[in-house]
PDB file of N, CA and C in Angstrom:
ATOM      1  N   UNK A   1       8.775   8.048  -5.259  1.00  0.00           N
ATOM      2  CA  UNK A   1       8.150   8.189  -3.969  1.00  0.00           C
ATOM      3  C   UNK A   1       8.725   9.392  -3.222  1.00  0.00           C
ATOM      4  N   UNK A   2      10.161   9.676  -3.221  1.00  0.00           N
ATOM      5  CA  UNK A   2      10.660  11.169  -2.565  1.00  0.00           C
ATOM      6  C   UNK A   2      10.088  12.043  -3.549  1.00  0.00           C
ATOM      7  N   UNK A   3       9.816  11.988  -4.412  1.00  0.00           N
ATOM      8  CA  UNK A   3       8.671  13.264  -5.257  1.00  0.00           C
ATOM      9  C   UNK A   3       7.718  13.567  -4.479  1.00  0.00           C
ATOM     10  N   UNK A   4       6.714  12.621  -4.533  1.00  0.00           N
ATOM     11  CA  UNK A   4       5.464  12.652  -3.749  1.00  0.00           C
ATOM     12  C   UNK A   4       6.048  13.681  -2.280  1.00  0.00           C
ATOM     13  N   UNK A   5       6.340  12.581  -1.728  1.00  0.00           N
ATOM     14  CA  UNK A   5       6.804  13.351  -0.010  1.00  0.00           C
ATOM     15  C   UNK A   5       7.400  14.486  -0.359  1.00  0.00           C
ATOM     16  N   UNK A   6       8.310  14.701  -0.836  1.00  0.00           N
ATOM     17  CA  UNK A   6       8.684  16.342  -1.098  1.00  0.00           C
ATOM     18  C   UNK A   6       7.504  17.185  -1.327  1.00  0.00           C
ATOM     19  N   UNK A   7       6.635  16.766  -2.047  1.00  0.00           N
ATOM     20  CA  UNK A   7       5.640  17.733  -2.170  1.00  0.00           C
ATOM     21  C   UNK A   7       4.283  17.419  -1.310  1.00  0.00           C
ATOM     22  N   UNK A   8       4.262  16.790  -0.241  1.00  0.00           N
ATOM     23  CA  UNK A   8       3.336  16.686   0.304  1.00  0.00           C
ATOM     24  C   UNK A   8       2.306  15.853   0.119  1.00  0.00           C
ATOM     25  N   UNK A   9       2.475  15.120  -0.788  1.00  0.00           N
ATOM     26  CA  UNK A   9       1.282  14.066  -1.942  1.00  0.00           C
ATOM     27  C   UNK A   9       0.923  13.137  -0.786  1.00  0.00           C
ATOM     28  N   UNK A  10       0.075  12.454  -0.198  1.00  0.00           N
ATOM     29  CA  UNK A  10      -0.259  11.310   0.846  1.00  0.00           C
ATOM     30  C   UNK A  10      -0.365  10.209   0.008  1.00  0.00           C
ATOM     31  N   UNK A  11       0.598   9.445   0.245  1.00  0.00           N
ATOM     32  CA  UNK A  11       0.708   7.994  -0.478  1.00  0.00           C
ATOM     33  C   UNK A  11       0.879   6.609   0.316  1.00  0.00           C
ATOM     34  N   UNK A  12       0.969   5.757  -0.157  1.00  0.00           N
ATOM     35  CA  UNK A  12       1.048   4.040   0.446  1.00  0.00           C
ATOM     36  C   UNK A  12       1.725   3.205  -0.971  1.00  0.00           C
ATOM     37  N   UNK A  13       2.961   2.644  -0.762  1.00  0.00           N
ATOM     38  CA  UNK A  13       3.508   2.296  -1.231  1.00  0.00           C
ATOM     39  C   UNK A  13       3.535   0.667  -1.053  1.00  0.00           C
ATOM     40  N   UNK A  14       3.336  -0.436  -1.794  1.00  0.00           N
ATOM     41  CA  UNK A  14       3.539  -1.608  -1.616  1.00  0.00           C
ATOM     42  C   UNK A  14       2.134  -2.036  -0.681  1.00  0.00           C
ATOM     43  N   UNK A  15       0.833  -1.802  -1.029  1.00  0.00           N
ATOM     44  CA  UNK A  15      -0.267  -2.201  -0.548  1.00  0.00           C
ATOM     45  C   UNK A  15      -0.898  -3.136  -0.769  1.00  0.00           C
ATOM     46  N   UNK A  16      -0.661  -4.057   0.598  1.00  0.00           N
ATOM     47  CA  UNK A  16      -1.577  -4.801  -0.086  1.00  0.00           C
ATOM     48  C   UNK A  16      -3.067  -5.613   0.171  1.00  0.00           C
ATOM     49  N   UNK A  17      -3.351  -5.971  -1.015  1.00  0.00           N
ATOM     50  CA  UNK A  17      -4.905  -5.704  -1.613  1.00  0.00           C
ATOM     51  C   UNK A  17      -5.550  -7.244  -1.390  1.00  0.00           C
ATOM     52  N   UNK A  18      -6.302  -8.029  -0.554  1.00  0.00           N
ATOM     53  CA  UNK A  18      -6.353  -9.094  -0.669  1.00  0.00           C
ATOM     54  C   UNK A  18      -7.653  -9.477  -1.484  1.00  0.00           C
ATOM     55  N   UNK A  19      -7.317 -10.911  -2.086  1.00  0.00           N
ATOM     56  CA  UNK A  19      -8.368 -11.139  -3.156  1.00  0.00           C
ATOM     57  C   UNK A  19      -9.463 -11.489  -2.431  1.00  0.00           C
ATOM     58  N   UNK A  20     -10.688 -11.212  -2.710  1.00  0.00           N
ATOM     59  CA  UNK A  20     -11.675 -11.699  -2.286  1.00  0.00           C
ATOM     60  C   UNK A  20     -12.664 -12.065  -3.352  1.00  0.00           C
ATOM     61  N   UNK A  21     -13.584 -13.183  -3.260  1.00  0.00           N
ATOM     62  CA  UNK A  21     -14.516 -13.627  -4.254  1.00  0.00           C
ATOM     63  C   UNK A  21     -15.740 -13.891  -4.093  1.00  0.00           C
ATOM     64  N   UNK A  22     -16.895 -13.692  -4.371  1.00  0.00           N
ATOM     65  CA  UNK A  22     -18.144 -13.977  -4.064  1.00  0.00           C
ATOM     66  C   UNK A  22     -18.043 -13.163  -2.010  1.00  0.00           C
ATOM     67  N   UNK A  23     -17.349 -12.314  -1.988  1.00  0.00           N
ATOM     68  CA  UNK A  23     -17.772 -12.005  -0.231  1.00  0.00           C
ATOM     69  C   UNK A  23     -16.987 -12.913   0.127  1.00  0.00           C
ATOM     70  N   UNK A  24     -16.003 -13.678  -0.403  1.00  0.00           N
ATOM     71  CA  UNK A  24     -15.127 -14.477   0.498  1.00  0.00           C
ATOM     72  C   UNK A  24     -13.385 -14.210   0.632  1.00  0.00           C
ATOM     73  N   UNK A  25     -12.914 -14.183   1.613  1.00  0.00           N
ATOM     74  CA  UNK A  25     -11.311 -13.788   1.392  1.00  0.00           C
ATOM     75  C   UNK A  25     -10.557 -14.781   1.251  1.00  0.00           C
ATOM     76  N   UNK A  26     -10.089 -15.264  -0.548  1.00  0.00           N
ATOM     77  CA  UNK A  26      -9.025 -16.071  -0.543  1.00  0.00           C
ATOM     78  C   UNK A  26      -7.719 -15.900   0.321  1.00  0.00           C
ATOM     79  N   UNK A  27      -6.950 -17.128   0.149  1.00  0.00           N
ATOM     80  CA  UNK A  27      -5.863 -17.123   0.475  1.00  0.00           C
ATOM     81  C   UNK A  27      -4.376 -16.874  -0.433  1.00  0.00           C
ATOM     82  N   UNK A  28      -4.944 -15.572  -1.037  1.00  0.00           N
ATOM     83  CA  UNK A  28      -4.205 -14.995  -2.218  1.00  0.00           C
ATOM     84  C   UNK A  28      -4.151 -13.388  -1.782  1.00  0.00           C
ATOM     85  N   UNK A  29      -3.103 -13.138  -1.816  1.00  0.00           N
ATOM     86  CA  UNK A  29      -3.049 -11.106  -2.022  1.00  0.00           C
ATOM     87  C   UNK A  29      -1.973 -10.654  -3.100  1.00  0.00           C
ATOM     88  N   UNK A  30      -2.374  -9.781  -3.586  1.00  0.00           N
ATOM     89  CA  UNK A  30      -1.868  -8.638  -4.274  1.00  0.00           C
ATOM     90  C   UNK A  30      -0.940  -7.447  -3.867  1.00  0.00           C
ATOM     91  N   UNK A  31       0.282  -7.030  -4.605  1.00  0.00           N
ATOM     92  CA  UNK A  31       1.036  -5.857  -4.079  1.00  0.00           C
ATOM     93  C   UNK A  31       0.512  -4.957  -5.105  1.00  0.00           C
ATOM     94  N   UNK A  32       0.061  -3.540  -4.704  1.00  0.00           N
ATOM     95  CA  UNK A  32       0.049  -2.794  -5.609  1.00  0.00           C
ATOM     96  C   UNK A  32       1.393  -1.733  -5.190  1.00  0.00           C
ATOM     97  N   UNK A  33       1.774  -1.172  -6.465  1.00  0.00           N
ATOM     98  CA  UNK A  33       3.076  -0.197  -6.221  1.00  0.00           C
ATOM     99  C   UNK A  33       2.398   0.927  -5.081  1.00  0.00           C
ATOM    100  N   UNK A  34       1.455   1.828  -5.639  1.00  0.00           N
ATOM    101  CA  UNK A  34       1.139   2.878  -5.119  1.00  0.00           C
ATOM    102  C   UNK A  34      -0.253   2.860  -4.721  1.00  0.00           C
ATOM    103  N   UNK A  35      -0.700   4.243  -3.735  1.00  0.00           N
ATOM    104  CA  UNK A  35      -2.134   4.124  -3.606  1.00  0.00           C
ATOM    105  C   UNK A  35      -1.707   5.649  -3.634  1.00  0.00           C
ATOM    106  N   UNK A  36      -1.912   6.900  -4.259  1.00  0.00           N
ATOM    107  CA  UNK A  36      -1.970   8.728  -3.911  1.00  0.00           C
ATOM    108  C   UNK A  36      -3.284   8.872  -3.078  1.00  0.00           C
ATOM    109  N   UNK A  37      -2.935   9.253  -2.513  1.00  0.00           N
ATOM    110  CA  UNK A  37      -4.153   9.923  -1.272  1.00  0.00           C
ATOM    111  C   UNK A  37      -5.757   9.229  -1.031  1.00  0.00           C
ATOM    112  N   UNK A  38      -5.480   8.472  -1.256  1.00  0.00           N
ATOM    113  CA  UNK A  38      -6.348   7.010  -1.164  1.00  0.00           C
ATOM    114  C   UNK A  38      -7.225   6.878  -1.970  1.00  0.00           C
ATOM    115  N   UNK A  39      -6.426   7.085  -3.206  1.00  0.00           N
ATOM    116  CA  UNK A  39      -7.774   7.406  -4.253  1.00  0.00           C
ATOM    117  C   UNK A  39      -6.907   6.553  -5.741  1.00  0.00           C
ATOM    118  N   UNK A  40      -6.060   6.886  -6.088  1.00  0.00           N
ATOM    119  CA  UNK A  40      -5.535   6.309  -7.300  1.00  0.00           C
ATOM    120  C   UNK A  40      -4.406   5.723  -7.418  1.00  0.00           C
ATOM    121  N   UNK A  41      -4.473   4.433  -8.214  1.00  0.00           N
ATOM    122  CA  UNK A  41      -4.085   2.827  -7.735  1.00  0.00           C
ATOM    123  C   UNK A  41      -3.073   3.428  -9.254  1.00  0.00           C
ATOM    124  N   UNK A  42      -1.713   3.284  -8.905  1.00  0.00           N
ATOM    125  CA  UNK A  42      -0.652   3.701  -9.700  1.00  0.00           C
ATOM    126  C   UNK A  42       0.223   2.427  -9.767  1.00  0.00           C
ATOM    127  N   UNK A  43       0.438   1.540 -10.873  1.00  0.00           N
ATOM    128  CA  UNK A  43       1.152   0.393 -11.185  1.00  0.00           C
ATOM    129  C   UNK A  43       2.418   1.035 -11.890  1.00  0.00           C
ATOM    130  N   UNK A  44       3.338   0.911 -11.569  1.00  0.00           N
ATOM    131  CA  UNK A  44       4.721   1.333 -12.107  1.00  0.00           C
ATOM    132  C   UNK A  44       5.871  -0.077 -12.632  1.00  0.00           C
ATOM    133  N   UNK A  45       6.099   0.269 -14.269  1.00  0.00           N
ATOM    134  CA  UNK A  45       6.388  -0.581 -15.491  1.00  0.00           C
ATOM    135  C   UNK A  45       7.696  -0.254 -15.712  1.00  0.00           C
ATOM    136  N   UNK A  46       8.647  -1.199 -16.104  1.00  0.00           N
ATOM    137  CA  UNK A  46      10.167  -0.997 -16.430  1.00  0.00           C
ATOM    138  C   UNK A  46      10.600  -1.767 -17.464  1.00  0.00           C
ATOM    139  N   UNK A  47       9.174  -1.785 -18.994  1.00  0.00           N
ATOM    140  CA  UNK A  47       9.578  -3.236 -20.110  1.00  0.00           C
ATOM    141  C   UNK A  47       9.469  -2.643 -21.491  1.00  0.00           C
ATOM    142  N   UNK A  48       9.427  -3.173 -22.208  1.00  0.00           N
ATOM    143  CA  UNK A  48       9.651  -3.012 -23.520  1.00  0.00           C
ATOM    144  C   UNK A  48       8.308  -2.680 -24.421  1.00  0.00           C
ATOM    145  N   UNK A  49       7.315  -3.186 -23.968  1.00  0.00           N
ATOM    146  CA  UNK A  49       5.836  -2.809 -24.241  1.00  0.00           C
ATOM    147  C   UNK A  49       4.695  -3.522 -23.053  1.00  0.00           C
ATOM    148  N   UNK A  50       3.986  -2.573 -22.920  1.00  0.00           N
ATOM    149  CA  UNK A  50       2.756  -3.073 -21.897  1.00  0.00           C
ATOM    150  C   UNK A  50       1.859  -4.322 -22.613  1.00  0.00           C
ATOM    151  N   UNK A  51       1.539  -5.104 -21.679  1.00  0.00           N
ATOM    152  CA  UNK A  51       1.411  -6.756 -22.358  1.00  0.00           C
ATOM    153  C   UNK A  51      -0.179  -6.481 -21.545  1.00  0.00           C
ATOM    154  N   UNK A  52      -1.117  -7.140 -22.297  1.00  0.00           N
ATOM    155  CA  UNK A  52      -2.417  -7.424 -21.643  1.00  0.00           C
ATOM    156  C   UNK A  52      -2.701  -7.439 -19.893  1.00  0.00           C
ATOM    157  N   UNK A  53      -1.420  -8.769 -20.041  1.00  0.00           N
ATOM    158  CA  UNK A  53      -1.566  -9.097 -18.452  1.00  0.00           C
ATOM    159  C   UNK A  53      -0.921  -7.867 -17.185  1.00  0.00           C
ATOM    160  N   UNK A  54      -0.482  -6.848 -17.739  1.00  0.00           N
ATOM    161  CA  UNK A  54       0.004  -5.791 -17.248  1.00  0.00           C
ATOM    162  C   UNK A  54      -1.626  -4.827 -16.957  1.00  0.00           C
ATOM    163  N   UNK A  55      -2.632  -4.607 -18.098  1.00  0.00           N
ATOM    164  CA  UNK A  55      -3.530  -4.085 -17.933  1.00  0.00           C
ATOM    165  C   UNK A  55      -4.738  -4.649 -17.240  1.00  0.00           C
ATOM    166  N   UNK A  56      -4.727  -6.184 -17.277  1.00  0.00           N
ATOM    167  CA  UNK A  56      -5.379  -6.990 -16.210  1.00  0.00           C
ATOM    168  C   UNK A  56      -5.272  -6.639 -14.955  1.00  0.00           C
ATOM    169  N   UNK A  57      -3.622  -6.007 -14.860  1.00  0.00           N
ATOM    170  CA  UNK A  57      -3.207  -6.134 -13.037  1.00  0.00           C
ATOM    171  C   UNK A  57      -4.072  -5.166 -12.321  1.00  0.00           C
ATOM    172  N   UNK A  58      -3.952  -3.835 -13.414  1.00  0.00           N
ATOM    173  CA  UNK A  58      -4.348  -2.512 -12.908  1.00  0.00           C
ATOM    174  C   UNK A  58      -6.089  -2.811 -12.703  1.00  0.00           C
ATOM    175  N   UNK A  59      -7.017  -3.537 -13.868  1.00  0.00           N
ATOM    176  CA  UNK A  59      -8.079  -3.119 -13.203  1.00  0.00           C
ATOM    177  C   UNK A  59      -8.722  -3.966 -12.460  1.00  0.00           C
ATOM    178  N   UNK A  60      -7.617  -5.387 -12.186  1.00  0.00           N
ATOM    179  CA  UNK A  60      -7.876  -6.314 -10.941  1.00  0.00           C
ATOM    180  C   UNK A  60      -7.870  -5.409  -9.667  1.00  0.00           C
ATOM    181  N   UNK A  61      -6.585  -4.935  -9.403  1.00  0.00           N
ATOM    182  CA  UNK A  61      -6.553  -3.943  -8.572  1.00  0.00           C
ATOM    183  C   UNK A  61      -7.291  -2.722  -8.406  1.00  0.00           C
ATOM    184  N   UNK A  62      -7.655  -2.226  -9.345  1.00  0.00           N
ATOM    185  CA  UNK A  62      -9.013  -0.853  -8.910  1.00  0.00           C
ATOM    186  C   UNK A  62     -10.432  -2.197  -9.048  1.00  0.00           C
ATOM    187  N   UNK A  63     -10.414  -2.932  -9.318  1.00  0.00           N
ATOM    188  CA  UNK A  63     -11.759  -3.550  -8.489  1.00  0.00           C
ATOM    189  C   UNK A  63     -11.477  -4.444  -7.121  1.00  0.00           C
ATOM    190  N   UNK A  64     -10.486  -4.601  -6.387  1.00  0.00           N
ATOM    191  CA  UNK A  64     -10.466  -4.930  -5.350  1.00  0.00           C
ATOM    192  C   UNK A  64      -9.861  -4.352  -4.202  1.00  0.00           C
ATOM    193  N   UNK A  65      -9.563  -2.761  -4.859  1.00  0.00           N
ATOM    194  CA  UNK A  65      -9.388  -2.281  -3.884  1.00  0.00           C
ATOM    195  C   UNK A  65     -10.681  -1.080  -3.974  1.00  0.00           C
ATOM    196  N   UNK A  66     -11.891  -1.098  -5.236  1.00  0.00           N
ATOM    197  CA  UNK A  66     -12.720  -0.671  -5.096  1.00  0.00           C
ATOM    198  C   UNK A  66     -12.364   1.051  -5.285  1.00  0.00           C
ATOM    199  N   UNK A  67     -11.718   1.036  -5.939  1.00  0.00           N
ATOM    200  CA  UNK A  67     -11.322   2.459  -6.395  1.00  0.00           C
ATOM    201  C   UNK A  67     -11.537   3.310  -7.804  1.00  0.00           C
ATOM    202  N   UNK A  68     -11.643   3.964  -8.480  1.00  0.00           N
ATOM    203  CA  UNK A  68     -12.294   4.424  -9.433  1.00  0.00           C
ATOM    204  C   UNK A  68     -11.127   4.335 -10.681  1.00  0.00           C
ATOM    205  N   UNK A  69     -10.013   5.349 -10.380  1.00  0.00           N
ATOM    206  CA  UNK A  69      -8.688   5.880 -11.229  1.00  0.00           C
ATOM    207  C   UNK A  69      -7.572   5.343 -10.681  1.00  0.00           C
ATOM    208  N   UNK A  70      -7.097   5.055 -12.265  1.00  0.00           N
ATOM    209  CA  UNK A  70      -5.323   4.115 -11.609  1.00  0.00           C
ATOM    210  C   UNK A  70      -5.015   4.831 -13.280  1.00  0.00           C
ATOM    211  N   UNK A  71      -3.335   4.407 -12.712  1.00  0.00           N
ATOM    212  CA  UNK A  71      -2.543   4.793 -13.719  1.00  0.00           C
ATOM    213  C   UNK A  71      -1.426   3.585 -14.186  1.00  0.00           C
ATOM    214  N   UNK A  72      -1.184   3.291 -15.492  1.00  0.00           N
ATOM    215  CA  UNK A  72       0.152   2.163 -15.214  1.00  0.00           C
ATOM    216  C   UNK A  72       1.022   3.216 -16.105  1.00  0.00           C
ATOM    217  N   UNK A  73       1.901   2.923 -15.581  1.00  0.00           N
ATOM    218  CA  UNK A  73       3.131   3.763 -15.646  1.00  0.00           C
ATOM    219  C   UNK A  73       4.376   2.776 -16.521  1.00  0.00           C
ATOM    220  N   UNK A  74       4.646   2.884 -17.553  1.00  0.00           N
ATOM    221  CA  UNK A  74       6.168   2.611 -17.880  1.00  0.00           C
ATOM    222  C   UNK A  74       7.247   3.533 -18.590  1.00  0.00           C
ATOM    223  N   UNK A  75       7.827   3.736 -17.470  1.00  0.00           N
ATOM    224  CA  UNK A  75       9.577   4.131 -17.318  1.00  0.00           C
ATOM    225  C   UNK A  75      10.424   3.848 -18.795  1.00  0.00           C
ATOM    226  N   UNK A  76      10.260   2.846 -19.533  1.00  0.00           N
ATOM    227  CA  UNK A  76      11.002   2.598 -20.136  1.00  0.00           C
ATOM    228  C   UNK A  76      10.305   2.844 -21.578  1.00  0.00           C
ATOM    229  N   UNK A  77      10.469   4.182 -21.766  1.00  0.00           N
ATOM    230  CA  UNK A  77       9.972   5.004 -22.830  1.00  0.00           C
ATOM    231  C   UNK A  77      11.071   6.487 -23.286  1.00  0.00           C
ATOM    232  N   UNK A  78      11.038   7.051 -24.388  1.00  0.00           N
ATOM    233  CA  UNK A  78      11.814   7.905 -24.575  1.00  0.00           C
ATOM    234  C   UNK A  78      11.228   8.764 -23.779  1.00  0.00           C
ATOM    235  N   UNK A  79       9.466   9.176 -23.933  1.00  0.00           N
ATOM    236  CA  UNK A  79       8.915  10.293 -23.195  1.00  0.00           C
ATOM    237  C   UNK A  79       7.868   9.861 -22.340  1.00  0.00           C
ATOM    238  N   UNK A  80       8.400  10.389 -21.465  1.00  0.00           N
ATOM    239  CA  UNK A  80       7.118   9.499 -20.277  1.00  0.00           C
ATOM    240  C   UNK A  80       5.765   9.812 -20.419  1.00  0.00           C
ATOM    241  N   UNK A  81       5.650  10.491 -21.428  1.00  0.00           N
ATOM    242  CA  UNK A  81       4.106  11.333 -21.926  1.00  0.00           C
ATOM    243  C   UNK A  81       3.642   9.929 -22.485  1.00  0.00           C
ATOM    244  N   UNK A  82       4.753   9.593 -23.000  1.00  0.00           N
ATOM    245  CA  UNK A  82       4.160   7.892 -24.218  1.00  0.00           C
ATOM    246  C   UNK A  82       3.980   6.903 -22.959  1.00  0.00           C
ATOM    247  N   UNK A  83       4.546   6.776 -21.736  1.00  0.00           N
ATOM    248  CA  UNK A  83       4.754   5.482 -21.356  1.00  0.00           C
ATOM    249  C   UNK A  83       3.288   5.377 -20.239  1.00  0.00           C
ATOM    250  N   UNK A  84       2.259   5.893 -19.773  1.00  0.00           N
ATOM    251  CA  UNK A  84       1.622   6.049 -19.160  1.00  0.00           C
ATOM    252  C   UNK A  84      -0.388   5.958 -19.690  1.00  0.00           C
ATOM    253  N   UNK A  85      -0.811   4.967 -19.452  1.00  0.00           N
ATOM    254  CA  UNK A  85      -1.785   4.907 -19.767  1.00  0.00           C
ATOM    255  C   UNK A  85      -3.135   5.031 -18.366  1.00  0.00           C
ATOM    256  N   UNK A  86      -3.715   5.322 -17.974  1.00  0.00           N
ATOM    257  CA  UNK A  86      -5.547   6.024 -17.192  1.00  0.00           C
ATOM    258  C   UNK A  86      -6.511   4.965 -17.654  1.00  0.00           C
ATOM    259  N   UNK A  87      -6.693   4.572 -16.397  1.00  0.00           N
ATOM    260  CA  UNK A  87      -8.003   3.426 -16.636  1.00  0.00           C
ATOM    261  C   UNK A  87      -9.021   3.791 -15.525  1.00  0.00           C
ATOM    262  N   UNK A  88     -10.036   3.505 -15.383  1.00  0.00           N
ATOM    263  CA  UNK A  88     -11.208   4.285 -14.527  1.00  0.00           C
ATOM    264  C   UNK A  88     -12.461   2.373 -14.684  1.00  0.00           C
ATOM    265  N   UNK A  89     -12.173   2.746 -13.677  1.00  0.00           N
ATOM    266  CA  UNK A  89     -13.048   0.990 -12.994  1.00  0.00           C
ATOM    267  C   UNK A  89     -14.227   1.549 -13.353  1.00  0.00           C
ATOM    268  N   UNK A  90     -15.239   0.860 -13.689  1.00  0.00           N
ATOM    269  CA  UNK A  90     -16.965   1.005 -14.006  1.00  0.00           C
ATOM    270  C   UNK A  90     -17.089   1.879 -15.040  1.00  0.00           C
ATOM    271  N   UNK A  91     -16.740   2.167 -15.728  1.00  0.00           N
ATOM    272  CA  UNK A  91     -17.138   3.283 -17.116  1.00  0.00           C
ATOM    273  C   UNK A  91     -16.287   2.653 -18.187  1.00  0.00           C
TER     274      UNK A  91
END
């Protein structure tokens, strides 16, 4: 997050996303890690391999926060080129 702000990036950290169903707002919400400039829903990972329910989170979250591009991110990779997977809601 001091990356971002150092360079000027507009972010929201710890947002959160409440569930809604059929047009109705449960009594359930969601933290997402990141939001970049109100556009891409960034889940940030610290495990041993990304598990289904890790890729569930991300495109629960880009459909309820109605956003297009997210990223999940895991840290715990030799090269962070490997640890990072791009998902895009509706396509």
């Amino acid at each position: 997050m001091k990356e971002l702000d150092l360079r000027g990036i507009v972010f929201k950290s710890n947002l959160v996303v409440p569930l809604v169903y059929k047009g109705y707002e449960l009594n359930k919400e969601y933290v997402m890690d990141l939001l970049i400039e109100g556009e891409i829903v960034v889940e940030l990972k610290a495990v041993e391999v990304i598990l289904p329910v890790h890729e569930a989170q991300i495109i629960s979250y880009l459909k309820l926060a109605k956003k297009k591009l997210g990223l999940l991110i895991n840290f715990n990779v030799p090269l962070l080129k490997n640890g990072y997977r791009r998902y895009v809601n509706g396509y």
